[in-house]
N, C-alpha and C. Protein backbone atom coordinates (compact mmCIF):
# COMPACT_ATOMS: atom_id res chain seq x y z
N UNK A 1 -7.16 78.84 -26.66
CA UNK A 1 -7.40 77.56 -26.00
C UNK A 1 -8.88 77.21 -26.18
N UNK A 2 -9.05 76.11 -26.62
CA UNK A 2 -10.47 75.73 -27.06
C UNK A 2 -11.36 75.40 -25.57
N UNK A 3 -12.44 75.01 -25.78
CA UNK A 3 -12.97 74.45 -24.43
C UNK A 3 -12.67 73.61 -24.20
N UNK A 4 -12.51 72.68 -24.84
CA UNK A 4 -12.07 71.44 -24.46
C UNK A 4 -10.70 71.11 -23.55
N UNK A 5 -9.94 71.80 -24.19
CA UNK A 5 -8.56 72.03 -23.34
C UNK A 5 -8.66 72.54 -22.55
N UNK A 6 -9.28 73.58 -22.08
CA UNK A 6 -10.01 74.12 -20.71
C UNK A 6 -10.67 73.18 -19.84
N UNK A 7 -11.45 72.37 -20.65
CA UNK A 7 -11.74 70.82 -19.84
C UNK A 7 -10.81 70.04 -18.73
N UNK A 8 -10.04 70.04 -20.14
CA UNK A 8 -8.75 68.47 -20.01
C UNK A 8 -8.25 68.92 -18.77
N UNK A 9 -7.62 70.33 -18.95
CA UNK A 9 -6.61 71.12 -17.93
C UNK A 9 -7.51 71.12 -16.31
N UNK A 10 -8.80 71.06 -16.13
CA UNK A 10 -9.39 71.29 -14.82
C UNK A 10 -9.85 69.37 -14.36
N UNK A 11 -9.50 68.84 -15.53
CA UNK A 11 -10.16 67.62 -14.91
C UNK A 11 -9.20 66.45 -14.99
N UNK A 12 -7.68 67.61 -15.08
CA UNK A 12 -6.37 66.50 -14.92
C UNK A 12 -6.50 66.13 -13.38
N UNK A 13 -6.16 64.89 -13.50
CA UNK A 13 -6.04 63.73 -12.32
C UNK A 13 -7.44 63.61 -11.46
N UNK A 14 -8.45 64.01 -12.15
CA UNK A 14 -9.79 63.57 -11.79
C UNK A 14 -10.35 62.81 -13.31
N UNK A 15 -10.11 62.08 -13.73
CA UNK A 15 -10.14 61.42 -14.97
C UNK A 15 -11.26 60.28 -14.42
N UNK A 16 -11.16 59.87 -12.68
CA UNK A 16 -12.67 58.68 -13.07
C UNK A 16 -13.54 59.35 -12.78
N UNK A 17 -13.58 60.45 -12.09
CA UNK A 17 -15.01 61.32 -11.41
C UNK A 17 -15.98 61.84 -12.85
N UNK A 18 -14.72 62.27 -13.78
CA UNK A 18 -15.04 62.80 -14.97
C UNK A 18 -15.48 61.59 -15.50
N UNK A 19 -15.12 60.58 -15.87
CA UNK A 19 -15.91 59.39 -16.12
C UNK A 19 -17.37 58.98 -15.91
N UNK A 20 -17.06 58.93 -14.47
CA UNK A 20 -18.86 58.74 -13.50
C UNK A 20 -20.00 59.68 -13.92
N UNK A 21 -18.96 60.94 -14.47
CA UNK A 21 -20.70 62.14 -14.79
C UNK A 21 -20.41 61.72 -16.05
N UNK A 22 -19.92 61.50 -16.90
CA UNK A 22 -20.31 60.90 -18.49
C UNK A 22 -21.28 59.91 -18.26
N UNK A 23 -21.29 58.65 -17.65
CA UNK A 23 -22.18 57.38 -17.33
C UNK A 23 -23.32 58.22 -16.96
N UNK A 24 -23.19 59.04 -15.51
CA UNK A 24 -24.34 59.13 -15.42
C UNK A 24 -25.40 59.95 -16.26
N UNK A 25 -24.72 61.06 -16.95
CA UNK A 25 -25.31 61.91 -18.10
C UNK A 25 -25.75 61.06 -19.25
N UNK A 26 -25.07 59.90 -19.49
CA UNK A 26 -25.65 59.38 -20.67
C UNK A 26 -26.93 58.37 -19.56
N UNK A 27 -26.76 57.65 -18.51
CA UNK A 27 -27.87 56.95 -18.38
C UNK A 27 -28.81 57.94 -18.06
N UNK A 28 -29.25 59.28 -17.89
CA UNK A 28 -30.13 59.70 -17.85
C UNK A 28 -30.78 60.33 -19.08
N UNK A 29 -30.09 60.72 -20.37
CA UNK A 29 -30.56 60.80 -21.51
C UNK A 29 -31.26 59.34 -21.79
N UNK A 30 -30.57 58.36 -21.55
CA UNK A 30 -31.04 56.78 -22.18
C UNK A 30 -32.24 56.73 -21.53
N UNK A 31 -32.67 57.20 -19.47
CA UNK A 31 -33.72 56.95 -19.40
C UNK A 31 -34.90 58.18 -19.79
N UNK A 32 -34.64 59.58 -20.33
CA UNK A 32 -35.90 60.15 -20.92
C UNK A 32 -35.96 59.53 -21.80
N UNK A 33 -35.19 59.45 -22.71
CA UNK A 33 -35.28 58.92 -24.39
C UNK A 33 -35.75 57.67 -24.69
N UNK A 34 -36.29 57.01 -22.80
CA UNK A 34 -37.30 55.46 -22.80
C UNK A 34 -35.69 54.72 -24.01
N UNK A 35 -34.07 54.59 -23.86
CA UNK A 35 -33.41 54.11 -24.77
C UNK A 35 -33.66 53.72 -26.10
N UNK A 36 -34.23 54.65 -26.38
CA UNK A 36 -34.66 55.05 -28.22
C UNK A 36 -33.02 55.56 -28.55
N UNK A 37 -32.29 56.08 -28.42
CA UNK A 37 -31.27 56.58 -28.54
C UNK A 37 -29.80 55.52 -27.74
N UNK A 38 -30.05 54.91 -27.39
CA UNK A 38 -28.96 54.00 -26.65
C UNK A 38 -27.47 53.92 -27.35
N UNK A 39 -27.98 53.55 -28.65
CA UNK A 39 -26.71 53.29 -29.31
C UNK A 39 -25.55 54.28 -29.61
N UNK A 40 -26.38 55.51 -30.03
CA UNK A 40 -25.74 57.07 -29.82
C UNK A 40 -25.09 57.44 -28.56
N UNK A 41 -25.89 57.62 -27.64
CA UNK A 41 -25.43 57.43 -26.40
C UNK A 41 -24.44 56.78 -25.98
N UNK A 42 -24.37 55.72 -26.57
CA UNK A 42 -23.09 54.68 -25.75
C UNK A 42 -21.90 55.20 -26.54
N UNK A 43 -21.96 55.58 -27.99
CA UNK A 43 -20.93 55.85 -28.89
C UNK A 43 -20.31 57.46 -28.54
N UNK A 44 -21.33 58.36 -28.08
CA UNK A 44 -20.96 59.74 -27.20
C UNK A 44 -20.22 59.66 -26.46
N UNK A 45 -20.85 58.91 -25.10
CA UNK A 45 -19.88 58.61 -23.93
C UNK A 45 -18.68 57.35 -23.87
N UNK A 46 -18.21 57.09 -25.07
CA UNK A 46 -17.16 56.29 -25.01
C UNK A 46 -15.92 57.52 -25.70
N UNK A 47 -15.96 58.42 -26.93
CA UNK A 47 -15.51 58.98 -26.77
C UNK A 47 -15.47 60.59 -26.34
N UNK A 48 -16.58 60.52 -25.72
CA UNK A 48 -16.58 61.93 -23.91
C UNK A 48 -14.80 61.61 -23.20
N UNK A 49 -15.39 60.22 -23.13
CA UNK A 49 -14.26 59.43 -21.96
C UNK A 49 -12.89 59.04 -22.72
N UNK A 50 -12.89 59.07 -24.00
CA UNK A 50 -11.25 59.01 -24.73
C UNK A 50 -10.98 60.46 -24.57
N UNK A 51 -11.62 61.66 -24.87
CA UNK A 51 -11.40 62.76 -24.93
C UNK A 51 -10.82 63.79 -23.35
N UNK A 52 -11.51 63.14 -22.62
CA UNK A 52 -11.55 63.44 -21.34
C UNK A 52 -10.41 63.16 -20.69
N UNK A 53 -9.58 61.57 -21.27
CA UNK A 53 -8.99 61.04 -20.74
C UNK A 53 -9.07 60.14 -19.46
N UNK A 54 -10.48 59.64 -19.52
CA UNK A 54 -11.19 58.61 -18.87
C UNK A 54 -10.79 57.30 -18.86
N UNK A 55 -10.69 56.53 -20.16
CA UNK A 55 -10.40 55.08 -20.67
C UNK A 55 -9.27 55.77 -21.49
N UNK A 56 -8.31 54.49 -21.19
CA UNK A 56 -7.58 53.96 -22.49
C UNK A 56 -7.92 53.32 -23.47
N UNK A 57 -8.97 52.67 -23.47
CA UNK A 57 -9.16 51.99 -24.53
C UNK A 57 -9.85 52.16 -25.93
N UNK A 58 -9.09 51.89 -26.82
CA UNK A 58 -9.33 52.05 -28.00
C UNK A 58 -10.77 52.19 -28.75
N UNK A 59 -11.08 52.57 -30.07
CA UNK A 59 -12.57 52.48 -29.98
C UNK A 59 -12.92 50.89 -30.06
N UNK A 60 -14.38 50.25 -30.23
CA UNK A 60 -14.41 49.48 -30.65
C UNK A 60 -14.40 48.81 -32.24
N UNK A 61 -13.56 47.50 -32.23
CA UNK A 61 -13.06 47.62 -34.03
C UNK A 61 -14.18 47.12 -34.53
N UNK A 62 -15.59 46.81 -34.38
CA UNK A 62 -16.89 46.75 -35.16
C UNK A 62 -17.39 48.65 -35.38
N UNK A 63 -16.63 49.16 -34.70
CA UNK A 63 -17.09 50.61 -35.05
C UNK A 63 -16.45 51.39 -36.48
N UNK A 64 -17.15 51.51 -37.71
CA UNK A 64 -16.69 51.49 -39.26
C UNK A 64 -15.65 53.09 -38.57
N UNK A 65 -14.90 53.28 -39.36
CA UNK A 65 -14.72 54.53 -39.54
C UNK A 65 -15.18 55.60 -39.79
N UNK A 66 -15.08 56.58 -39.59
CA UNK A 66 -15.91 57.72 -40.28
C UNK A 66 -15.88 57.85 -42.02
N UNK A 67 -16.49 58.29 -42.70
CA UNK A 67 -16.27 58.40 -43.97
C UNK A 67 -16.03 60.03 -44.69
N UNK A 68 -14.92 60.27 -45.31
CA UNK A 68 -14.57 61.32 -45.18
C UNK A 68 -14.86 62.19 -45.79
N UNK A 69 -15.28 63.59 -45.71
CA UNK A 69 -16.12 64.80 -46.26
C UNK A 69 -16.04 64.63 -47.82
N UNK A 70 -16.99 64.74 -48.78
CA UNK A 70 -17.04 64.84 -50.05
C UNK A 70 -15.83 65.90 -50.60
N UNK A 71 -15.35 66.20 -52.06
CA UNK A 71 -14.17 66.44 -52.22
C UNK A 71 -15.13 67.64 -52.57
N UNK A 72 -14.56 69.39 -52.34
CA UNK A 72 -14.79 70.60 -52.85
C UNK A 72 -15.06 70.79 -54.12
N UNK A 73 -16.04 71.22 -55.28
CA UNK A 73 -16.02 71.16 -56.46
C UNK A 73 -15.16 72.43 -56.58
């Protein structure tokens, strides 16, 4: 069982509390980092909170896809 699933499993049916410490963990990186980092930040804690099972909602569709690992020579 990975950590994460160790996560999921302790923070079933606390899904907004788990929410609230994502927000607040990222607004306190945003305020050392004087929001030099904001955009990272916001893209972390959106999927913290898909992963977590925080939001339903989808990513955002201005967000490109990932591009996928170069092919093995």
């Amino acid at each position: 069982m990975s950590v994460l699933d160790k996560l999921k499993s302790m923070l079933k049916g606390h899904e907004d509390q788990a929410s609230k410490g994502v927000d607040k963990a990222g607004d306190f990186v945003d305020e050392k980092t004087q929001g030099k980092y904001s955009g990272q930040v916001d893209t972390a804690q959106e999927k913290l909170k898909q992963q977590l099972g925080g939001t339903d909602q989808p990513p955002k569709p201005d967000t490109p896809p990932a591009a996928p690992p170069p092919p093995q020579p």
